[in-house]
PDB file of N, CA and C in Angstrom:
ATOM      1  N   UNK A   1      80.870  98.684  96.110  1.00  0.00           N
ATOM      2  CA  UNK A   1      81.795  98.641  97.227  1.00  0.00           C
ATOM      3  C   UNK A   1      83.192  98.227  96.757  1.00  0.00           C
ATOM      4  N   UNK A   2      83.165  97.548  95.859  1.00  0.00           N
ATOM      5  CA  UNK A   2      84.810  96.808  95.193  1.00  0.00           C
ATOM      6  C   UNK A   2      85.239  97.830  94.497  1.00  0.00           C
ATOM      7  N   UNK A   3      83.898  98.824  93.849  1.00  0.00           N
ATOM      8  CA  UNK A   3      85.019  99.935  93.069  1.00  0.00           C
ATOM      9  C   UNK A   3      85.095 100.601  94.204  1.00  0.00           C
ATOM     10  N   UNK A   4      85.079 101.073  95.526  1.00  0.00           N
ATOM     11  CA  UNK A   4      85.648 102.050  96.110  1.00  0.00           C
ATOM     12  C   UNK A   4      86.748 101.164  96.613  1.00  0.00           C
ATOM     13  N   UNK A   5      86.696 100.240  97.115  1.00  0.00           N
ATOM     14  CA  UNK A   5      88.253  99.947  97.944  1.00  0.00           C
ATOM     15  C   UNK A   5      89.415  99.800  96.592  1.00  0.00           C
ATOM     16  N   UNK A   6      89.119  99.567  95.717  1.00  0.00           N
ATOM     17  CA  UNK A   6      89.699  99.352  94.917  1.00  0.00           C
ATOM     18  C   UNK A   6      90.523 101.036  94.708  1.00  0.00           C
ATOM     19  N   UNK A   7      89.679 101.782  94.236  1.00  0.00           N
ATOM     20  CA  UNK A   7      89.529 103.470  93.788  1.00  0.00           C
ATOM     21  C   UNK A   7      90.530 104.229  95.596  1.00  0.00           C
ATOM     22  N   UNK A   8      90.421 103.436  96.244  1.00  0.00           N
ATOM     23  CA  UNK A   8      91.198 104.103  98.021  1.00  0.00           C
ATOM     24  C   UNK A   8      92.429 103.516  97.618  1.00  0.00           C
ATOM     25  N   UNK A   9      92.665 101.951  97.040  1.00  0.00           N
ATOM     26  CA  UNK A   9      93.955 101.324  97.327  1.00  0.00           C
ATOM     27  C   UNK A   9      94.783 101.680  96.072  1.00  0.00           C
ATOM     28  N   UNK A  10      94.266 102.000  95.207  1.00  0.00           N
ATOM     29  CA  UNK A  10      95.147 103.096  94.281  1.00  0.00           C
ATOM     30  C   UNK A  10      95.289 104.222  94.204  1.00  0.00           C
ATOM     31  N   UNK A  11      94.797 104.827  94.901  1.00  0.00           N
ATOM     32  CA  UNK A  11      94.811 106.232  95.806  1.00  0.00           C
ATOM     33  C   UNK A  11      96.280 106.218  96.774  1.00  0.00           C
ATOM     34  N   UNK A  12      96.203 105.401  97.402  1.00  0.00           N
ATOM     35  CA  UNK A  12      97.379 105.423  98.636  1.00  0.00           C
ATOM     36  C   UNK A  12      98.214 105.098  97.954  1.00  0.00           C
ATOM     37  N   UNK A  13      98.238 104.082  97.098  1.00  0.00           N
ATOM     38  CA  UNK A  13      99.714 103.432  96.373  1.00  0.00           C
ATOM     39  C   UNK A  13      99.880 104.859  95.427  1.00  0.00           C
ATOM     40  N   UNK A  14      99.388 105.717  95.045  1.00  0.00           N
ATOM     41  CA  UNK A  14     100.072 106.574  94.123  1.00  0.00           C
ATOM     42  C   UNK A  14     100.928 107.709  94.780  1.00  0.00           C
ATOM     43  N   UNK A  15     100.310 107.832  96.485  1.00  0.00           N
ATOM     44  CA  UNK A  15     100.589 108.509  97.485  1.00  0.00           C
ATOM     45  C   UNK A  15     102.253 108.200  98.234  1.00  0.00           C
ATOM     46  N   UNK A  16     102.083 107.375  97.831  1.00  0.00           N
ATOM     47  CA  UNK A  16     103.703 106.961  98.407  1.00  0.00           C
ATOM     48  C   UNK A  16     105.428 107.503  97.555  1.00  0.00           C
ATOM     49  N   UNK A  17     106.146 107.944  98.321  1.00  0.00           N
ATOM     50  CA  UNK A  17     106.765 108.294  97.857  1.00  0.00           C
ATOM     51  C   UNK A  17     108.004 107.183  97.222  1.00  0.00           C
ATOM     52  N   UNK A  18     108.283 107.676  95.977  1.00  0.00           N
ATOM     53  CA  UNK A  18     109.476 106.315  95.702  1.00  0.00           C
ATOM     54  C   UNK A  18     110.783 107.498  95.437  1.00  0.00           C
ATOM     55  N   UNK A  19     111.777 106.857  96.094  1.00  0.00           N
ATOM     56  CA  UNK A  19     113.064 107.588  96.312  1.00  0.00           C
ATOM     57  C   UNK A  19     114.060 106.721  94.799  1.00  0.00           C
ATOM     58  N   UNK A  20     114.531 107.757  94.638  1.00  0.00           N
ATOM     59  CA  UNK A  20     115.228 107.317  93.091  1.00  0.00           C
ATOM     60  C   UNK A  20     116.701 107.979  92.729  1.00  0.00           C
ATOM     61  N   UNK A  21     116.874 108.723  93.909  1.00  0.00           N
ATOM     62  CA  UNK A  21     118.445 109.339  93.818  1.00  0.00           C
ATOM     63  C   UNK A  21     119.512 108.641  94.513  1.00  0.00           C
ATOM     64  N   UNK A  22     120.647 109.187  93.797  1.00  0.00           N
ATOM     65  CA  UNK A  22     121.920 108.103  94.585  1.00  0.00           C
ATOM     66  C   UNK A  22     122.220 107.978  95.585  1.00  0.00           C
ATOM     67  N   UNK A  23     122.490 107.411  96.138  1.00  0.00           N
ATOM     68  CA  UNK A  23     122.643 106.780  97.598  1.00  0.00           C
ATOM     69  C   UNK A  23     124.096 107.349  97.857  1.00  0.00           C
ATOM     70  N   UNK A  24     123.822 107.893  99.393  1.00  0.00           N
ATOM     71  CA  UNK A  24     124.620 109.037  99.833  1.00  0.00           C
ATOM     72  C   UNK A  24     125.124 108.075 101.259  1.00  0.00           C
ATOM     73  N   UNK A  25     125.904 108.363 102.104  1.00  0.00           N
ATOM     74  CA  UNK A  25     125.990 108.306 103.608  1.00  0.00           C
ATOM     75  C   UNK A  25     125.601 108.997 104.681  1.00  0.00           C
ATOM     76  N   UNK A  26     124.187 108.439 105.520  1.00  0.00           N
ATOM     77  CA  UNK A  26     123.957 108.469 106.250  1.00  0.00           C
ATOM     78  C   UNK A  26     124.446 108.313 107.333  1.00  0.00           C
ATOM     79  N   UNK A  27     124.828 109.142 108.436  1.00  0.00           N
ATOM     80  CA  UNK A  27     126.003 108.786 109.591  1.00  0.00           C
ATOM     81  C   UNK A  27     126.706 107.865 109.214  1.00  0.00           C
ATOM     82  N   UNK A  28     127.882 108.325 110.839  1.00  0.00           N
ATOM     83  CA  UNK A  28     129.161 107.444 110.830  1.00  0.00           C
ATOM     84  C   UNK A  28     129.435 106.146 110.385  1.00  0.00           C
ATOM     85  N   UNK A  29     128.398 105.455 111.015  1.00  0.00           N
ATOM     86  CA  UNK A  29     128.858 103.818 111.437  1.00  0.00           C
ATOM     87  C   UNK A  29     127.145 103.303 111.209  1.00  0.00           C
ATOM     88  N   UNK A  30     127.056 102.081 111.250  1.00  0.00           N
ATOM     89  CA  UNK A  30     125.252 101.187 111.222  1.00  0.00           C
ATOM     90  C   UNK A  30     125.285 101.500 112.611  1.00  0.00           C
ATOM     91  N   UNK A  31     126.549 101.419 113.671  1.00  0.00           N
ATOM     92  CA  UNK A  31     125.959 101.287 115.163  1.00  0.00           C
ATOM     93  C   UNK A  31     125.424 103.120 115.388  1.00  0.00           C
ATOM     94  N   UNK A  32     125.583 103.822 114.628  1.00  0.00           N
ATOM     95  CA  UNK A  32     124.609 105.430 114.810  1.00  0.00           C
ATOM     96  C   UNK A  32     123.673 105.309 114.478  1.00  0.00           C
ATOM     97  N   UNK A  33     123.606 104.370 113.531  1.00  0.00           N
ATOM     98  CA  UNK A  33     121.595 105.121 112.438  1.00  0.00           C
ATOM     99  C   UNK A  33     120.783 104.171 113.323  1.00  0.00           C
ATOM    100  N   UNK A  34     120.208 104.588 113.439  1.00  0.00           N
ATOM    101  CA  UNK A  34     118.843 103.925 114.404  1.00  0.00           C
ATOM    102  C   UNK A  34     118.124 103.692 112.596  1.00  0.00           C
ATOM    103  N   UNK A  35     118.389 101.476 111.707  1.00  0.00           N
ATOM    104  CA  UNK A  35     117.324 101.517 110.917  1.00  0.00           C
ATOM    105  C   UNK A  35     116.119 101.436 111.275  1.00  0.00           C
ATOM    106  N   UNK A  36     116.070 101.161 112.234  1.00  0.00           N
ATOM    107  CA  UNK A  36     113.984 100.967 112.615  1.00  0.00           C
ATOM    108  C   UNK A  36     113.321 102.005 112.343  1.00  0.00           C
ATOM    109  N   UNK A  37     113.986 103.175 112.401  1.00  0.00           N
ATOM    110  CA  UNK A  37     113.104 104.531 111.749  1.00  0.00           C
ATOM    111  C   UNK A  37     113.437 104.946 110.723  1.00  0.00           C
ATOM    112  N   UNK A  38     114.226 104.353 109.690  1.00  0.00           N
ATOM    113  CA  UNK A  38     114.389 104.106 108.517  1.00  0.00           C
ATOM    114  C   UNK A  38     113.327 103.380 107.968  1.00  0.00           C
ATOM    115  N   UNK A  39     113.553 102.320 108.220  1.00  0.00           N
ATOM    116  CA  UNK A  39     112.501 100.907 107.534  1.00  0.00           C
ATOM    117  C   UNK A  39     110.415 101.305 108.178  1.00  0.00           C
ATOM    118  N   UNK A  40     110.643 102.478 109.527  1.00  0.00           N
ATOM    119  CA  UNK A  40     109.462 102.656 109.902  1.00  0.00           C
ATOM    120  C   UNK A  40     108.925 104.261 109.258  1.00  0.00           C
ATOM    121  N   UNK A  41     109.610 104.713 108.533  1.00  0.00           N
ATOM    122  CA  UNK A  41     108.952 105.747 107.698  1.00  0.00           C
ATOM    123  C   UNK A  41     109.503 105.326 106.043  1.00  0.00           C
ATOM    124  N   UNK A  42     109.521 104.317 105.714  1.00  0.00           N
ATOM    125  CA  UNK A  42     109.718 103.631 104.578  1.00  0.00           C
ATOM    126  C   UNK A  42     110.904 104.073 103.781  1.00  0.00           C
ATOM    127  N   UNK A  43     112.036 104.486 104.214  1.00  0.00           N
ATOM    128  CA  UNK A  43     113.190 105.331 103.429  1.00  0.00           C
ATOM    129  C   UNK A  43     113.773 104.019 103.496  1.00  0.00           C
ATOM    130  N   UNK A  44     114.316 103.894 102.393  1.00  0.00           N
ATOM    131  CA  UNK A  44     115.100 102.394 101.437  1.00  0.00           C
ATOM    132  C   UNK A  44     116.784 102.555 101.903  1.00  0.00           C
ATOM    133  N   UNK A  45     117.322 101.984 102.755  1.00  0.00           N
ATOM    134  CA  UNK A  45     118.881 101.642 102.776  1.00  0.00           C
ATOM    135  C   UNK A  45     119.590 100.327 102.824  1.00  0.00           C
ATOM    136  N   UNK A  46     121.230 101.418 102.477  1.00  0.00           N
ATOM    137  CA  UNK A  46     121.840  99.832 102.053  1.00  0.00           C
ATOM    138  C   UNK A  46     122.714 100.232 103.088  1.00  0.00           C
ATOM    139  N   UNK A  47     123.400  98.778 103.768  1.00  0.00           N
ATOM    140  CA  UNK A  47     124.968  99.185 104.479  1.00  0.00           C
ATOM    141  C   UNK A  47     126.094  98.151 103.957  1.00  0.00           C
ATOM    142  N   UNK A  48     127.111  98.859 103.493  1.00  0.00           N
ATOM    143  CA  UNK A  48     128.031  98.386 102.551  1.00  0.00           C
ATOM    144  C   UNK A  48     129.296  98.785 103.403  1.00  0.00           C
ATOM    145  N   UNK A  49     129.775  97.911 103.966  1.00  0.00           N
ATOM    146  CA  UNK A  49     131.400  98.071 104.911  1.00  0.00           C
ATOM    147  C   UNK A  49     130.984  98.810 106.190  1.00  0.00           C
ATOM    148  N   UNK A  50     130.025  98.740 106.878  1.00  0.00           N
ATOM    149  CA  UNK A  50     129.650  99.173 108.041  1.00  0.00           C
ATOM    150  C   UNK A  50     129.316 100.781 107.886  1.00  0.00           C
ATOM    151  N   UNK A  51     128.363 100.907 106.818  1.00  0.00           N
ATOM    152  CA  UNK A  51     128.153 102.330 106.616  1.00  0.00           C
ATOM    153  C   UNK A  51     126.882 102.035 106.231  1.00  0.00           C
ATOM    154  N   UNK A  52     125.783 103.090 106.697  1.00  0.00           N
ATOM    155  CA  UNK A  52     124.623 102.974 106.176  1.00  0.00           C
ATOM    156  C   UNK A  52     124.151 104.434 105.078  1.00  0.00           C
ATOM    157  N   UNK A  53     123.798 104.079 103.725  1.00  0.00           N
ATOM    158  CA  UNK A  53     123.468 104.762 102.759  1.00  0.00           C
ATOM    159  C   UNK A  53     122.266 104.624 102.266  1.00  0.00           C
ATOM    160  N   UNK A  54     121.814 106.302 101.940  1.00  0.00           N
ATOM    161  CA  UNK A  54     120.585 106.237 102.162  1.00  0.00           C
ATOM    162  C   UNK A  54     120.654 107.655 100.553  1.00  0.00           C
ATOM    163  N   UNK A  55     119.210 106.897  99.762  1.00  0.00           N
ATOM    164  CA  UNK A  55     118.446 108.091  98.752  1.00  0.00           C
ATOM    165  C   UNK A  55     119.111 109.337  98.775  1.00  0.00           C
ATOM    166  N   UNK A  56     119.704 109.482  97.619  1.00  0.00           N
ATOM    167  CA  UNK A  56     119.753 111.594  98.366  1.00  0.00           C
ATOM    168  C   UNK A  56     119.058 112.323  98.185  1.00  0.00           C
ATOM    169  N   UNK A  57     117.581 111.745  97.653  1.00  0.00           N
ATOM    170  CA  UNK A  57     116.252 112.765  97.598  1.00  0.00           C
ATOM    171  C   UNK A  57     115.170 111.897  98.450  1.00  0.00           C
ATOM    172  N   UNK A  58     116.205 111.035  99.833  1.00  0.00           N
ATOM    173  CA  UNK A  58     115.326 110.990 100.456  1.00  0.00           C
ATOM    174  C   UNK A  58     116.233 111.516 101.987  1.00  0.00           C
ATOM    175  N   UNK A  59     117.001 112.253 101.693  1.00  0.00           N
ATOM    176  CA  UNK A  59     118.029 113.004 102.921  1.00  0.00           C
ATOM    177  C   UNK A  59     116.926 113.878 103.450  1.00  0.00           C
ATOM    178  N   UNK A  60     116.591 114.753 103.269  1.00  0.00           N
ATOM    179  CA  UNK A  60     115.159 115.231 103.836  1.00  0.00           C
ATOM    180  C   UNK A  60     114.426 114.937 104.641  1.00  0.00           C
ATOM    181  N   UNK A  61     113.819 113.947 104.412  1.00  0.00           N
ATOM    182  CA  UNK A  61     113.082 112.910 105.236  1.00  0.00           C
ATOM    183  C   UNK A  61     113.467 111.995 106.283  1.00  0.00           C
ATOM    184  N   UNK A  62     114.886 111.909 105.444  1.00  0.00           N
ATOM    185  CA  UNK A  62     115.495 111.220 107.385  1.00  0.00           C
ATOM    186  C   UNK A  62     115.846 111.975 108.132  1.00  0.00           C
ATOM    187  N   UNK A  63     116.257 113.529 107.637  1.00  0.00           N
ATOM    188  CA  UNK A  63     116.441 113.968 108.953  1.00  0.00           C
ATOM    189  C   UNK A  63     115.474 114.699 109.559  1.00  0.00           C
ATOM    190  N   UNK A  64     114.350 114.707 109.393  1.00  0.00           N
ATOM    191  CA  UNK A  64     112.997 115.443 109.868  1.00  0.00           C
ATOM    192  C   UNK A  64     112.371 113.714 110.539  1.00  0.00           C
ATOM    193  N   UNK A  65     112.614 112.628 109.979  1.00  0.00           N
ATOM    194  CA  UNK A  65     112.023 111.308 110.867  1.00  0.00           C
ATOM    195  C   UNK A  65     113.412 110.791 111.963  1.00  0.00           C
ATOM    196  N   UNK A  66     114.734 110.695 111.439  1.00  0.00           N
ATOM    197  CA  UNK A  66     115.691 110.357 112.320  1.00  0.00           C
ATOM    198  C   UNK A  66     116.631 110.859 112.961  1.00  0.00           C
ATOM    199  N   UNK A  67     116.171 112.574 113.396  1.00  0.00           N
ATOM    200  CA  UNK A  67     117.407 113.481 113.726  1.00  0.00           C
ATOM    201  C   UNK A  67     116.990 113.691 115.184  1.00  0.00           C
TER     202      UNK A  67
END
């Protein structure tokens, strides 16, 4: 039983996507991007001077989760 949960929970962790491209701008302002559906489909951002920037090989994905 420990080798299967074990053999599932490295299964999912290999399943996850890790975003590794430069960070682009995501809309206007932080008061446009809705982060909760950022941080709730796991896409990684920063906001630097009231701008929120986001992966650019994870631009894709926010706009199919936050458009």
């Amino acid at each position: 039983m420990l080798v299967f949960c074990l053999s599932i929970l490295f299964i999912l962790s290999a399943c996850q996507k890790e975003y590794n491209g430069k960070y682009v701008q995501w809309g206007d302002t932080i008061e446009s991007v809705n982060t909760d559906k950022l941080e709730r489909n796991n896409i990684p951002y920063k906001v630097e001077g009231n701008k929120v920037y986001i992966p650019e090989d994870a631009f894709d994905d926010a706009v199919v989760c936050c458009s």
